[in-house]
Protein backbone atom coordinates (compact mmCIF):
# COMPACT_ATOMS: atom_id res chain seq x y z
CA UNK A 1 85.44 106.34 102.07
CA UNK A 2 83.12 108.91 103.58
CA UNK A 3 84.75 111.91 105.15
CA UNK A 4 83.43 111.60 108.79
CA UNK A 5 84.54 107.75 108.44
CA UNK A 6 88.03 109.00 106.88
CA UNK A 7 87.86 111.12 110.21
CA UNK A 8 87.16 108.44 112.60
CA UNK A 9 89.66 106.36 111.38
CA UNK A 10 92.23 109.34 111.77
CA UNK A 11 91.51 109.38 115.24
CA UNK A 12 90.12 112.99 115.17
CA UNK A 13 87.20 112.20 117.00
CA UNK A 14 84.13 109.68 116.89
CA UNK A 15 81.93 109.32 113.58
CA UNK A 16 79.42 111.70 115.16
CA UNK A 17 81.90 114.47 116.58
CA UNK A 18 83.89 114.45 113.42
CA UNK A 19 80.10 115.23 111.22
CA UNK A 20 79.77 118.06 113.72
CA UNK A 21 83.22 119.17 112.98
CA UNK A 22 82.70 119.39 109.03
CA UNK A 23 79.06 120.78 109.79
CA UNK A 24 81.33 123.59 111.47
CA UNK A 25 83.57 124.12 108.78
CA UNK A 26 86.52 123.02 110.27
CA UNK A 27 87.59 120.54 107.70
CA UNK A 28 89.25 120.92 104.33
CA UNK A 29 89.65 118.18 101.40
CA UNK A 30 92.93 119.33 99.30
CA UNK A 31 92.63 122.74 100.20
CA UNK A 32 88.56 123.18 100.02
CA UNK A 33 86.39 123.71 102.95
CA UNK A 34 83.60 121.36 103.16
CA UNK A 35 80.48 120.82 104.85
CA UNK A 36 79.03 117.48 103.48
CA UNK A 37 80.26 114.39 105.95
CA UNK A 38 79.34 112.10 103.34
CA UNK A 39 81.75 113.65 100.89
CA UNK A 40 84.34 110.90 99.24
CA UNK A 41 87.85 110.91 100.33
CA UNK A 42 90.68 108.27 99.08
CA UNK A 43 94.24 107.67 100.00
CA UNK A 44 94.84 110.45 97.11
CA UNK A 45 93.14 113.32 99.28
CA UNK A 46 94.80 115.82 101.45
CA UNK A 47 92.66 116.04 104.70
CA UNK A 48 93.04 118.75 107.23
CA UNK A 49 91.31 119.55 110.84
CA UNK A 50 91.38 123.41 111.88
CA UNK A 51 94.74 123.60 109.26
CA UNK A 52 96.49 120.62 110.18
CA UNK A 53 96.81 117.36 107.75
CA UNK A 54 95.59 114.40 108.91
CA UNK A 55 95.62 111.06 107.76
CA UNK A 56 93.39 107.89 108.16
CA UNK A 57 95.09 104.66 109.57
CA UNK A 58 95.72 101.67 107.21
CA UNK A 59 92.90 98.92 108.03
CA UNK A 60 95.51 95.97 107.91
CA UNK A 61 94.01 92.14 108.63
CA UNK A 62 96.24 89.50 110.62
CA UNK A 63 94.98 85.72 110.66
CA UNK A 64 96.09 83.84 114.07
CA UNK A 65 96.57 80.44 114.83
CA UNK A 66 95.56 80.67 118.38
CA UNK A 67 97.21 78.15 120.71
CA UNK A 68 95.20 76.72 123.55
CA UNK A 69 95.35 78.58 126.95
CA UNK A 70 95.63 81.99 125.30
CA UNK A 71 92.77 84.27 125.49
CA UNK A 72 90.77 85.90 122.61
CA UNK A 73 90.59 89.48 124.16
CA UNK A 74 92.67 92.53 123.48
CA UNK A 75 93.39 92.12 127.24
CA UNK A 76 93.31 90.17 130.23
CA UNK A 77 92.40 91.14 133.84
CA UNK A 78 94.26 87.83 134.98
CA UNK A 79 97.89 88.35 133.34
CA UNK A 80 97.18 85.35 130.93
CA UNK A 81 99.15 85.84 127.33
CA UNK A 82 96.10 87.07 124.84
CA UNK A 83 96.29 86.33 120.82
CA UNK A 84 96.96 90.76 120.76
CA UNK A 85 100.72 89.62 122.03
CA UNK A 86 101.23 87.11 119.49
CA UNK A 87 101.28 90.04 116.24
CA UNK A 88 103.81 92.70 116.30
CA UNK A 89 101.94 95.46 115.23
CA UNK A 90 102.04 99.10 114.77
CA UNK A 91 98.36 99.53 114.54
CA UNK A 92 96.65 99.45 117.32
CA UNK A 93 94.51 96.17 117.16
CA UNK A 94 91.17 94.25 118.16
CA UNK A 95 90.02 90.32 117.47
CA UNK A 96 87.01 89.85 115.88
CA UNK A 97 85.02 87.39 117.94
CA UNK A 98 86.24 84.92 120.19
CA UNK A 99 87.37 81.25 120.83
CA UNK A 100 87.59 79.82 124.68
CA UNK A 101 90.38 79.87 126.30
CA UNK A 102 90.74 76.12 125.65
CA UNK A 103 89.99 76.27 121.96
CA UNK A 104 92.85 76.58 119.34
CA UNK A 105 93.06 77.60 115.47
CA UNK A 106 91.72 80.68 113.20
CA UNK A 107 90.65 84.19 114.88
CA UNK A 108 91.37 87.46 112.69
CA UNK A 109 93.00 90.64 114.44
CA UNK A 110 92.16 93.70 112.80
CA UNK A 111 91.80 97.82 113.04
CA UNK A 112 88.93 97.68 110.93
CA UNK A 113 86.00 97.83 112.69
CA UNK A 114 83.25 97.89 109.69
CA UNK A 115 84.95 94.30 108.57
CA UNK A 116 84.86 92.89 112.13
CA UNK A 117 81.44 94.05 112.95
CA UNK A 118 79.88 92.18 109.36
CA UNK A 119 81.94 88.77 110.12
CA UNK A 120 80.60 88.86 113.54
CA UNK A 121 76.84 89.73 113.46
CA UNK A 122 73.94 87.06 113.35
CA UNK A 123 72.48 89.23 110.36
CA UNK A 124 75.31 87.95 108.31
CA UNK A 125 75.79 84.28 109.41
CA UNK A 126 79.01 84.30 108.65
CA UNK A 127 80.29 80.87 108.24
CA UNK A 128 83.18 79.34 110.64
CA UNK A 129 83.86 75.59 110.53
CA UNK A 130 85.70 73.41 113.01
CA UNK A 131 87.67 70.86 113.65
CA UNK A 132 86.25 68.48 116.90
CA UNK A 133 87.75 65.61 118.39
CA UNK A 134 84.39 63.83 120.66
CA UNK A 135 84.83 60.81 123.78
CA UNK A 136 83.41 58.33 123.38
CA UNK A 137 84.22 58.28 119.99
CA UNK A 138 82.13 57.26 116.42
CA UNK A 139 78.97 59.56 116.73
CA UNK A 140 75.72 57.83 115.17
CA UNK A 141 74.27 58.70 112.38
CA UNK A 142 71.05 59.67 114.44
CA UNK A 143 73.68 61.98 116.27
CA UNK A 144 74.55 63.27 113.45
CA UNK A 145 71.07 64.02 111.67
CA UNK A 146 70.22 65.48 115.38
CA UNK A 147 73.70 68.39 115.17
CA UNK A 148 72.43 68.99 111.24
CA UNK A 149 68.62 69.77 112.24
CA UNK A 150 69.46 71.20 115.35
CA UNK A 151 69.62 70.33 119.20
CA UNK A 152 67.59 72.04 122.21
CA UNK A 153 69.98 73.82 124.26
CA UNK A 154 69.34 75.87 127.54
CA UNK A 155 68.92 79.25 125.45
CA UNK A 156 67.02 77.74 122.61
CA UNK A 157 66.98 75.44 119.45
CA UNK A 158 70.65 75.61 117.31
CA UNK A 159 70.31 76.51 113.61
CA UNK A 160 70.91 73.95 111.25
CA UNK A 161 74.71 73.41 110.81
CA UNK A 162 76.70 70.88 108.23
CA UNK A 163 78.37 67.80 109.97
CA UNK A 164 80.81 65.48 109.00
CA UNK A 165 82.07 62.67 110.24
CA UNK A 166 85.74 62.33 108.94
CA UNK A 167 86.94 59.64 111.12
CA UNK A 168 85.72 57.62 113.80
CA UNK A 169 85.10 60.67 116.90
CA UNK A 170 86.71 63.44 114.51
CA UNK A 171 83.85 65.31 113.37
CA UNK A 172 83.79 68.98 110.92
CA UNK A 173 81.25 71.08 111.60
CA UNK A 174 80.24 74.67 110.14
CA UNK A 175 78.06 77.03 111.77
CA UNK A 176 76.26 80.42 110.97
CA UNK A 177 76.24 81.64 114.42
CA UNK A 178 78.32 81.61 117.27
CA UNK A 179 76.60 80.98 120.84
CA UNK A 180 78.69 80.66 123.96
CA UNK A 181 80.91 77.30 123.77
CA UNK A 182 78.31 76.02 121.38
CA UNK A 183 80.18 73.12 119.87
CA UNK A 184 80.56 71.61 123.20
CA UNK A 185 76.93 72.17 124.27
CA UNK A 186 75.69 70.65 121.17
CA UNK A 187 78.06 67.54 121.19
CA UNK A 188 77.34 67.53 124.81
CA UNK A 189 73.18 67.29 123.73
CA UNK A 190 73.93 63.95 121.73
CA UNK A 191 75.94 62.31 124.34
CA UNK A 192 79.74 63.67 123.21
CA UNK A 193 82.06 65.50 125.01
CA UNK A 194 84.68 67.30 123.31
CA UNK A 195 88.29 66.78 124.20
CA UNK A 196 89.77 69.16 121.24
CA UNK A 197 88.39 72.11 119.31
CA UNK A 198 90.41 73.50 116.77
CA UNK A 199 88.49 76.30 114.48
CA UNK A 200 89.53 75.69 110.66
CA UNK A 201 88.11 78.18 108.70
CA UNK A 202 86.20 81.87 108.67
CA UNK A 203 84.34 81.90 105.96
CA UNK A 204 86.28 81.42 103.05
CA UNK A 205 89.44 81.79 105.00
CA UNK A 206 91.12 78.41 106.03
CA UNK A 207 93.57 78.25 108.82
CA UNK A 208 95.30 76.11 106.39
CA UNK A 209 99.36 75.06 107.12
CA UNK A 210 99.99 78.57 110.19
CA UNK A 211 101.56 77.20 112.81
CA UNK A 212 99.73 77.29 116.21
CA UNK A 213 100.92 80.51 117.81
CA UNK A 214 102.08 82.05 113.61
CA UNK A 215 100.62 84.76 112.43
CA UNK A 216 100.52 86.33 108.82
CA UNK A 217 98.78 89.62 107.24
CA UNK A 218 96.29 89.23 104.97
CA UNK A 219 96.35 90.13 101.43
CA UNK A 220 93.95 92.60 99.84
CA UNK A 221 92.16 89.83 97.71
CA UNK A 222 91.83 87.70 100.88
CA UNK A 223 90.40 90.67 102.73
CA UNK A 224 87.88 91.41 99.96
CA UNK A 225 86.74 87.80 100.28
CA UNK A 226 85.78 88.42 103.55
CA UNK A 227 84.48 92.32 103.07
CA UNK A 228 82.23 90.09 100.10
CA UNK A 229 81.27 87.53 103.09
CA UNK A 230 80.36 89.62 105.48
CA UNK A 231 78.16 91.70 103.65
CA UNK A 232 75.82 88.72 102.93
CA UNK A 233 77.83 87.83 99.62
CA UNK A 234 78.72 84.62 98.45
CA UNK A 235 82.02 82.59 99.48
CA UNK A 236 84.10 83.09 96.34
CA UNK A 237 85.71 79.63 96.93
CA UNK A 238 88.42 78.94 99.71
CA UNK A 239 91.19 80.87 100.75
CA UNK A 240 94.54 78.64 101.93
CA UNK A 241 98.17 80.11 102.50
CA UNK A 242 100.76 78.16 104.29
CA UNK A 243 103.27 79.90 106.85
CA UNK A 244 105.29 82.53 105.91
């Protein structure tokens, strides 16, 4: 990791305050002054500000199960319960993306901002597949050719997407973006309205057998999966852990 990074994560200052502070001489890597930002630092290295040790904060992952009338925020204005109070954590944490209020199943908490910011940004299209229950029920196959191709909405044409039908009204669908209730707009365009929404899978993270309200921390080969995935990398094949 990059000393001014290393820094950041310390909670010495912000990524540009902390360059200034090595540019000043301020900071010392096992004893050495330095004055290079981009100079590599490890879990191994002794890092001190002005003489005093400091010490980055563990980037730790949690995977939620996010039951329905719980918001995807790290707060909420309104008193409602938020998926931040359903992981007892000593790091201070932040969701990556959002589901509706309404919506249930897989949203990642996390410290690390570099991870949430790849899984989350158009550039990457980042995959995330759910789960949708649709009134009146079968969807036609011209439906379905129409969600696949992509459907006119108010703020433009939707990206192609894979769509299954896996039983009559129960449909999977996998996107590479994430527009504002999309899944319900685009059912909505082909004559569906959705009465469930559960999100599945992030990538190649599945929600798999968490309970709806469960957490669990991720392991490091899990979150290296997703570090691959959101840096434009290929899915290494799916991820699945039941409750712990």
């Amino acid at each position: 990791m990059r000393l001014a990074k290393y820094l950041a994560h310390a909670g010495v200052a912000s990524r540009r305050s902390a360059e200034r502070l090595v540019a000043e001489g301020r900071v010392a890597i096992d004893g050495e002054l330095v004055r290079d930002p981009a100079r590599d630092v490890d879990e191994s290295s002794t890092v001190a500000v002005d003489g005093a040790p400091v010490r980055a904060e563990r980037r730790v992952v949690y995977a939620v199960n996010k039951p329905a009338g719980v918001v995807s925020t790290a707060r909420d204005t309104h008193g409602r319960p938020t998926v931040i109070d359903l992981v007892p954590a000593a790091q201070r944490l932040y969701p990556v993306g959002r589901l509706d209020v309404d919506t249930t199943g897989l949203i990642l908490l996390t410290n690390d901002g570099d991870l949430a910011h790849g899984l989350t940004h158009p550039r990457y299209g980042v995959e995330k597949t759910y789960r949708v229950r649709v009134a009146p029920g079968r969807v036609s196959g011209k439906s379905l050719r129409a969600l696949r191709h992509g459907v006119e909405l108010d703020d433009g044409l939707t990206l192609p997407a894979q769509v299954r039908q896996l039983d009559p009204g129960v449909l999977e669908i996998t996107l590479r973006e994430g527009r504002q209730r999309q899944i319900r707009r685009m059912c909505e365009a082909v004559g569906q309205r959705v009465s469930a929404l559960e999100r599945v899978a992030i990538g190649p993270l599945k929600l798999g057998r968490l309970h709806q309200g469960g957490h669990r921390k991720l392991s490091d080969a899990e979150v290296e999966r997703l570090r691959d995935c959101a840096a434009g990398g290929r899915p290494r094949g799916a991820l699945e852990q039941s409750t712990r």
